[in-house]
C-alpha atoms as a PDB file:
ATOM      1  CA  UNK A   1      11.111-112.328-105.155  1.00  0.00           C
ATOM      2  CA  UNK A   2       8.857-113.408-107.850  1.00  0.00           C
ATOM      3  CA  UNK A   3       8.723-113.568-111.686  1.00  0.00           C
ATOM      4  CA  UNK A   4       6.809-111.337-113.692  1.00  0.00           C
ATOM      5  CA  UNK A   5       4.803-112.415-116.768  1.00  0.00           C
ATOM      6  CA  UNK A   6       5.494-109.848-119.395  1.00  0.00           C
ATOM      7  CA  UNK A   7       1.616-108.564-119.488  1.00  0.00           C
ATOM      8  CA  UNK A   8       1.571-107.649-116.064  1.00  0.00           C
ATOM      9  CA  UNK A   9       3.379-104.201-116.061  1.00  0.00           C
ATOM     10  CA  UNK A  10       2.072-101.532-118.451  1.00  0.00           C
ATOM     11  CA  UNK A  11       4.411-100.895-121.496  1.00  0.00           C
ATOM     12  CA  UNK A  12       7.285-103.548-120.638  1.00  0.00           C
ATOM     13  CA  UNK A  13       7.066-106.122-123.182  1.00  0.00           C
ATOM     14  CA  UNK A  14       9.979-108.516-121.617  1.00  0.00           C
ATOM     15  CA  UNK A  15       9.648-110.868-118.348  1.00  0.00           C
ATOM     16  CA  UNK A  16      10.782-109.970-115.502  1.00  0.00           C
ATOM     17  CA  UNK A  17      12.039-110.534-111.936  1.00  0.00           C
ATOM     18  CA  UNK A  18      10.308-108.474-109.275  1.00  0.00           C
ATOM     19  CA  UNK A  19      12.335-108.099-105.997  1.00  0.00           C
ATOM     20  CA  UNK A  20      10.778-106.467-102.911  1.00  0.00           C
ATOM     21  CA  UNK A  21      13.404-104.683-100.746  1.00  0.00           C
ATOM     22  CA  UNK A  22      14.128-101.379 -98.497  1.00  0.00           C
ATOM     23  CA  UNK A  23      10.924 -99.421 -99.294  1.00  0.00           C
ATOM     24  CA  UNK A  24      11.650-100.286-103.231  1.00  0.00           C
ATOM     25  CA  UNK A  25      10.006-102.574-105.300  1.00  0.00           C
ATOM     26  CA  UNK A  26      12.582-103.076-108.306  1.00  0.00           C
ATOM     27  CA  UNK A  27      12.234-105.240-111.424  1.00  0.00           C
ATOM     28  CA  UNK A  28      15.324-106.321-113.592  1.00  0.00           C
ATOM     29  CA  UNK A  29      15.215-107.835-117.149  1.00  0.00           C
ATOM     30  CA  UNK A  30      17.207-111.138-118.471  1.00  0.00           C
ATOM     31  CA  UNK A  31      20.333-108.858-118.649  1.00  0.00           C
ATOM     32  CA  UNK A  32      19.984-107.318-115.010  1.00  0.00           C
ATOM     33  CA  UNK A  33      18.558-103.987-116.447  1.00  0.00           C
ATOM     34  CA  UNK A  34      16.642-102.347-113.708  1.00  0.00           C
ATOM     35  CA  UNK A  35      13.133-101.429-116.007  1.00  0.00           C
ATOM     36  CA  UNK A  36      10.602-101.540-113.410  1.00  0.00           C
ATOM     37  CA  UNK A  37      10.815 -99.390-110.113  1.00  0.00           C
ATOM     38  CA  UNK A  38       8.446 -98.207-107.833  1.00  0.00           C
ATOM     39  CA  UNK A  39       8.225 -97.103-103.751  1.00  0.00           C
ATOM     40  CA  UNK A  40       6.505 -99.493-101.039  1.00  0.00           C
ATOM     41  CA  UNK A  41       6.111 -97.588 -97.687  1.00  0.00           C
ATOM     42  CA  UNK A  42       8.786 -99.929 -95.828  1.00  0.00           C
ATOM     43  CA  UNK A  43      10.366-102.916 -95.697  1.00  0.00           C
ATOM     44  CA  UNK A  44       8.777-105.670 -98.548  1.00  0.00           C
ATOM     45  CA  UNK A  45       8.139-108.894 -97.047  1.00  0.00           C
ATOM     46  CA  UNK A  46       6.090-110.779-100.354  1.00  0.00           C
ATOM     47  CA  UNK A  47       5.289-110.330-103.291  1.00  0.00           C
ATOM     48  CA  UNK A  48       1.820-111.050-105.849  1.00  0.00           C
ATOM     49  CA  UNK A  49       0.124-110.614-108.521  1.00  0.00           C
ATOM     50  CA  UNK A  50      -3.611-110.372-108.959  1.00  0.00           C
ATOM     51  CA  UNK A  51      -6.403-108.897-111.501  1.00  0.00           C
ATOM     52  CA  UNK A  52      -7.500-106.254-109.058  1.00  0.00           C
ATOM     53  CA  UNK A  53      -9.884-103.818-111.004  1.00  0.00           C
ATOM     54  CA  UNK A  54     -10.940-107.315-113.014  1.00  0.00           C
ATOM     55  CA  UNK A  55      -9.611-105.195-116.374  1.00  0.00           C
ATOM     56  CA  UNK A  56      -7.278-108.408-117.734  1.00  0.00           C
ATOM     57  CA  UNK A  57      -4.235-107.319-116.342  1.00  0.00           C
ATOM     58  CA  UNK A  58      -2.978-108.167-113.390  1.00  0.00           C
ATOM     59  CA  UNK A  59      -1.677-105.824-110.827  1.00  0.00           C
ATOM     60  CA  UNK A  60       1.111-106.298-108.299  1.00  0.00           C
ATOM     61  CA  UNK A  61       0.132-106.576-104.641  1.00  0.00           C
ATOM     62  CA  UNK A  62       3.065-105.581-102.114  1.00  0.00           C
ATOM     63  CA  UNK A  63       3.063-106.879 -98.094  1.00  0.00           C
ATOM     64  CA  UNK A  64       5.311-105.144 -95.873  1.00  0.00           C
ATOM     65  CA  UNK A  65       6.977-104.272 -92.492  1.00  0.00           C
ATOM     66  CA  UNK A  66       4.405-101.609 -91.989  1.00  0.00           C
ATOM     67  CA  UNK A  67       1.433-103.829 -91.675  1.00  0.00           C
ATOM     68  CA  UNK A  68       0.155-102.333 -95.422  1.00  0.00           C
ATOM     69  CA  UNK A  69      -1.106-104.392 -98.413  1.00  0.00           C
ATOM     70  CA  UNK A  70      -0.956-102.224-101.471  1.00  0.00           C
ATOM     71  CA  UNK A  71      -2.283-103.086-104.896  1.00  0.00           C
ATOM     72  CA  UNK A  72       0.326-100.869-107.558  1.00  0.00           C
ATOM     73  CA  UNK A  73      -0.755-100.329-111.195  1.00  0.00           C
ATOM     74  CA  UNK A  74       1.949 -99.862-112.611  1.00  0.00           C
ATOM     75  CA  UNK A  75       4.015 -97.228-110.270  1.00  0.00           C
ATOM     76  CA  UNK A  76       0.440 -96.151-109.074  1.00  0.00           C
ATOM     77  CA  UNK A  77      -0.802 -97.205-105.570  1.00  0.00           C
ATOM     78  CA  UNK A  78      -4.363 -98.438-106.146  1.00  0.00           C
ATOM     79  CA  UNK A  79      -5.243 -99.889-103.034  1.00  0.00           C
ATOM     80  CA  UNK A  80      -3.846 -99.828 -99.461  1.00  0.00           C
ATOM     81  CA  UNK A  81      -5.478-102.484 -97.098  1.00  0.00           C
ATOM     82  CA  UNK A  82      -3.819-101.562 -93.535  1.00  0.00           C
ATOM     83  CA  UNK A  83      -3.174-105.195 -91.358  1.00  0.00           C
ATOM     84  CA  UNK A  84      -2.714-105.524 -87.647  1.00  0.00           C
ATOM     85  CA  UNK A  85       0.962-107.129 -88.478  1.00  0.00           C
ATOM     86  CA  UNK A  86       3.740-107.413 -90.457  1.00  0.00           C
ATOM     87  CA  UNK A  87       2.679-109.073 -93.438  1.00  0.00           C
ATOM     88  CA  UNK A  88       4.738-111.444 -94.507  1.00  0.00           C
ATOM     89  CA  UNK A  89       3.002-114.072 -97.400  1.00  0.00           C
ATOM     90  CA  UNK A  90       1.022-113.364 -99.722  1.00  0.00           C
ATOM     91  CA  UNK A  91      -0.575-115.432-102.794  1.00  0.00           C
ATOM     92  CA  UNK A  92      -2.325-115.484-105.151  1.00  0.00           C
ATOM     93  CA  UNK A  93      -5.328-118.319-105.534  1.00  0.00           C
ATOM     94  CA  UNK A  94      -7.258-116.854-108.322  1.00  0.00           C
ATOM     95  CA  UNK A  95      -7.627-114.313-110.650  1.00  0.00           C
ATOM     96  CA  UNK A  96      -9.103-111.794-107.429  1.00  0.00           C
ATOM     97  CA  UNK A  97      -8.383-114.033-104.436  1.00  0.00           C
ATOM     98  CA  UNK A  98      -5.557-113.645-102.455  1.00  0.00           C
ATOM     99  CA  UNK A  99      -4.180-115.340 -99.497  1.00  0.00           C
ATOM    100  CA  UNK A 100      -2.601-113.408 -96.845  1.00  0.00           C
ATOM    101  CA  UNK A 101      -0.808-114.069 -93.476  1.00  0.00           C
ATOM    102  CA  UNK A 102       0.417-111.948 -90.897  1.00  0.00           C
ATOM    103  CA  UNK A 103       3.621-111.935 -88.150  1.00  0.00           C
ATOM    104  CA  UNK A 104       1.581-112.659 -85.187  1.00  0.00           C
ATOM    105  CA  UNK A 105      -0.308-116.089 -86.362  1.00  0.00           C
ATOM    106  CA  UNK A 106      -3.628-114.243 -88.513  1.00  0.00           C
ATOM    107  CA  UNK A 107      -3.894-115.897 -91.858  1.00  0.00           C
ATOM    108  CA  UNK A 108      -7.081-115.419 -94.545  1.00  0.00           C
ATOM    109  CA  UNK A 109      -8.271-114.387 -97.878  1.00  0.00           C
ATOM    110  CA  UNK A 110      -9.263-111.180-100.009  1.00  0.00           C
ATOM    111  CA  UNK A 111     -11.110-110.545-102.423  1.00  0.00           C
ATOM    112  CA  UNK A 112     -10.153-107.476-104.447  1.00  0.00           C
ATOM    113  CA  UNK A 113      -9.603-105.537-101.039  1.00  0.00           C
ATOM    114  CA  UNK A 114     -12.139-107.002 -99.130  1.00  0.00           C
ATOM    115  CA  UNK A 115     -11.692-109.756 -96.021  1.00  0.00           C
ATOM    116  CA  UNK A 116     -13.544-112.814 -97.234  1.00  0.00           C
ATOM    117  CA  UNK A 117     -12.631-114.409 -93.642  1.00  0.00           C
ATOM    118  CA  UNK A 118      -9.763-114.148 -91.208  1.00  0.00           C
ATOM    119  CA  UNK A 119      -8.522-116.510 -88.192  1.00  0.00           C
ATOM    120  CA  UNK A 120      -5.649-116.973 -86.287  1.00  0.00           C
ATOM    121  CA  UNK A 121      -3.222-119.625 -85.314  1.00  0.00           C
ATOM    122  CA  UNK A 122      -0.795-120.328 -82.212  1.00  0.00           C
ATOM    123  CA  UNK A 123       2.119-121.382 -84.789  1.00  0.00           C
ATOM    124  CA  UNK A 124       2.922-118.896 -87.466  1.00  0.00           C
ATOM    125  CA  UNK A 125       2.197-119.898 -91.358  1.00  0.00           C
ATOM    126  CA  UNK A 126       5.099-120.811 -93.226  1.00  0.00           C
ATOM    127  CA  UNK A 127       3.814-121.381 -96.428  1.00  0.00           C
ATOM    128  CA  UNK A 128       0.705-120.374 -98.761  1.00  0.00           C
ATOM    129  CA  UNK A 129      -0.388-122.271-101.879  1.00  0.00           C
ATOM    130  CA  UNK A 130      -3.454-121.499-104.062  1.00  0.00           C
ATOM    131  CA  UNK A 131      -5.057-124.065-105.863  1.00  0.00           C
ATOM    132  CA  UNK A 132      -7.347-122.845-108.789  1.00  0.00           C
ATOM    133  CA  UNK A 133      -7.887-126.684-109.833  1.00  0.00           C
ATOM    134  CA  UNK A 134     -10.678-128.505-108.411  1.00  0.00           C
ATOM    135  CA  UNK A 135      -9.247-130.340-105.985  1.00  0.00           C
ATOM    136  CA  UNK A 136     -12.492-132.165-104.128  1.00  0.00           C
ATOM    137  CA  UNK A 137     -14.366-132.209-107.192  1.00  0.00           C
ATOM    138  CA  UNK A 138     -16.973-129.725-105.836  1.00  0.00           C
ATOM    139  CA  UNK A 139     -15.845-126.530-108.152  1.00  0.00           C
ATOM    140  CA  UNK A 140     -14.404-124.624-105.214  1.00  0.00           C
ATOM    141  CA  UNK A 141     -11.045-123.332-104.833  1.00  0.00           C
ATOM    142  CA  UNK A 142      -8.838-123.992-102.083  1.00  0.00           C
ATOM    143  CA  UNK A 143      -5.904-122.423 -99.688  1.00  0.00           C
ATOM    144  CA  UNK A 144      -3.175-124.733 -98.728  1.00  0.00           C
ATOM    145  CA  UNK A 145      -1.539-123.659 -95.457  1.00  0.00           C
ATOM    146  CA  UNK A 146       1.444-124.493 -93.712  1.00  0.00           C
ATOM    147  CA  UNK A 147       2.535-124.364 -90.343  1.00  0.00           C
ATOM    148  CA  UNK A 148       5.802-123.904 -88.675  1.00  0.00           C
ATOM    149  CA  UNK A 149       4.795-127.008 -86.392  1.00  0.00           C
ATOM    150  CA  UNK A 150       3.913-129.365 -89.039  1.00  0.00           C
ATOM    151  CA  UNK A 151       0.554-128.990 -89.570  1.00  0.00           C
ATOM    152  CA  UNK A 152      -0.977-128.725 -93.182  1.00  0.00           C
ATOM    153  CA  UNK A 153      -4.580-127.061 -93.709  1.00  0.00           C
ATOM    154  CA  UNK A 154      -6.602-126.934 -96.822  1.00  0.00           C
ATOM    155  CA  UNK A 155      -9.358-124.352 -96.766  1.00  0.00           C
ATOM    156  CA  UNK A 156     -12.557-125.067 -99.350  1.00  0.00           C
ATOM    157  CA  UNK A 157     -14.439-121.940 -98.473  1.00  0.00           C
ATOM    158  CA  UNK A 158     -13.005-118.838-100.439  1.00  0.00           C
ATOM    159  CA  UNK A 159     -16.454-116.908-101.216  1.00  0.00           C
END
């Protein structure tokens, strides 16, 4: 589930909560009026927003059961990036980067559709956190990653 600013859908001026589910991607306003709705391929795992097409707005990217990333605009699939798993985080760390990882350990970054880098773990991520502040004091962004043993990583190089 995530929360939608209001600019982020084309012609719904009103916030609201975006919830991935059976092959539906539904959004409901403060008084539980469904005003957004739109079809993922399967199962939707997470949930993101991100300035794709670098127009201003930001489009919502969908991970699901059926190893697909897809970029909507609006109801409109834009983008499908096919995985090699289930992919089950995604976030966003700036305006075009996005963080990914996958069911089977694989964890890395896009940017607007295209692998920056990729690797793979033993232990599965359990949390993703962008950080568009700079952190190190070197201008880069960085990917915060968590592990299900423990184990915290923050990645500097984003492209």
């Amino acid at each position: 589930m995530i929360c939608c600013p209001k600019e982020s859908l084309p012609d719904i001026n009103e916030p609201l909560v975006i919830v991935g589910g059976n092959c539906l991607i539904t959004g409901f306003d403060i008084d539980g009026e469904d005003r957004y709705w739109t079809m993922s391929g399967d199962n939707v795992q997470s949930l993101s927003f991100l300035d794709y097409d670098q127009d201003g707005v930001d489009e919502l990217v969908a991970g699901s059961d059926d190893f697909q990333i897809r970029v909507f605009k609006g109801e409109e699939i834009v983008k499908e990036i096919q995985e090699k798993q289930k992919v089950i985080i995604l976030e966003r760390i700036s305006e075009q980067l996005l963080g990914y990882s996958l069911s089977n350990g694989a964890y890395g970054v896009y940017n607007m559709g295209k692998r920056l880098w990729k690797s793979r773990s033993k232990d599965l991520v359990t949390a993703m956190c962008g950080a568009n502040e700079d952190v190190f004091g070197d201008k880069q962004k960085v990917l915060v990653i968590g592990f299900e043993s423990g184990q915290i990583e923050v990645r500097k190089h984003l492209g």
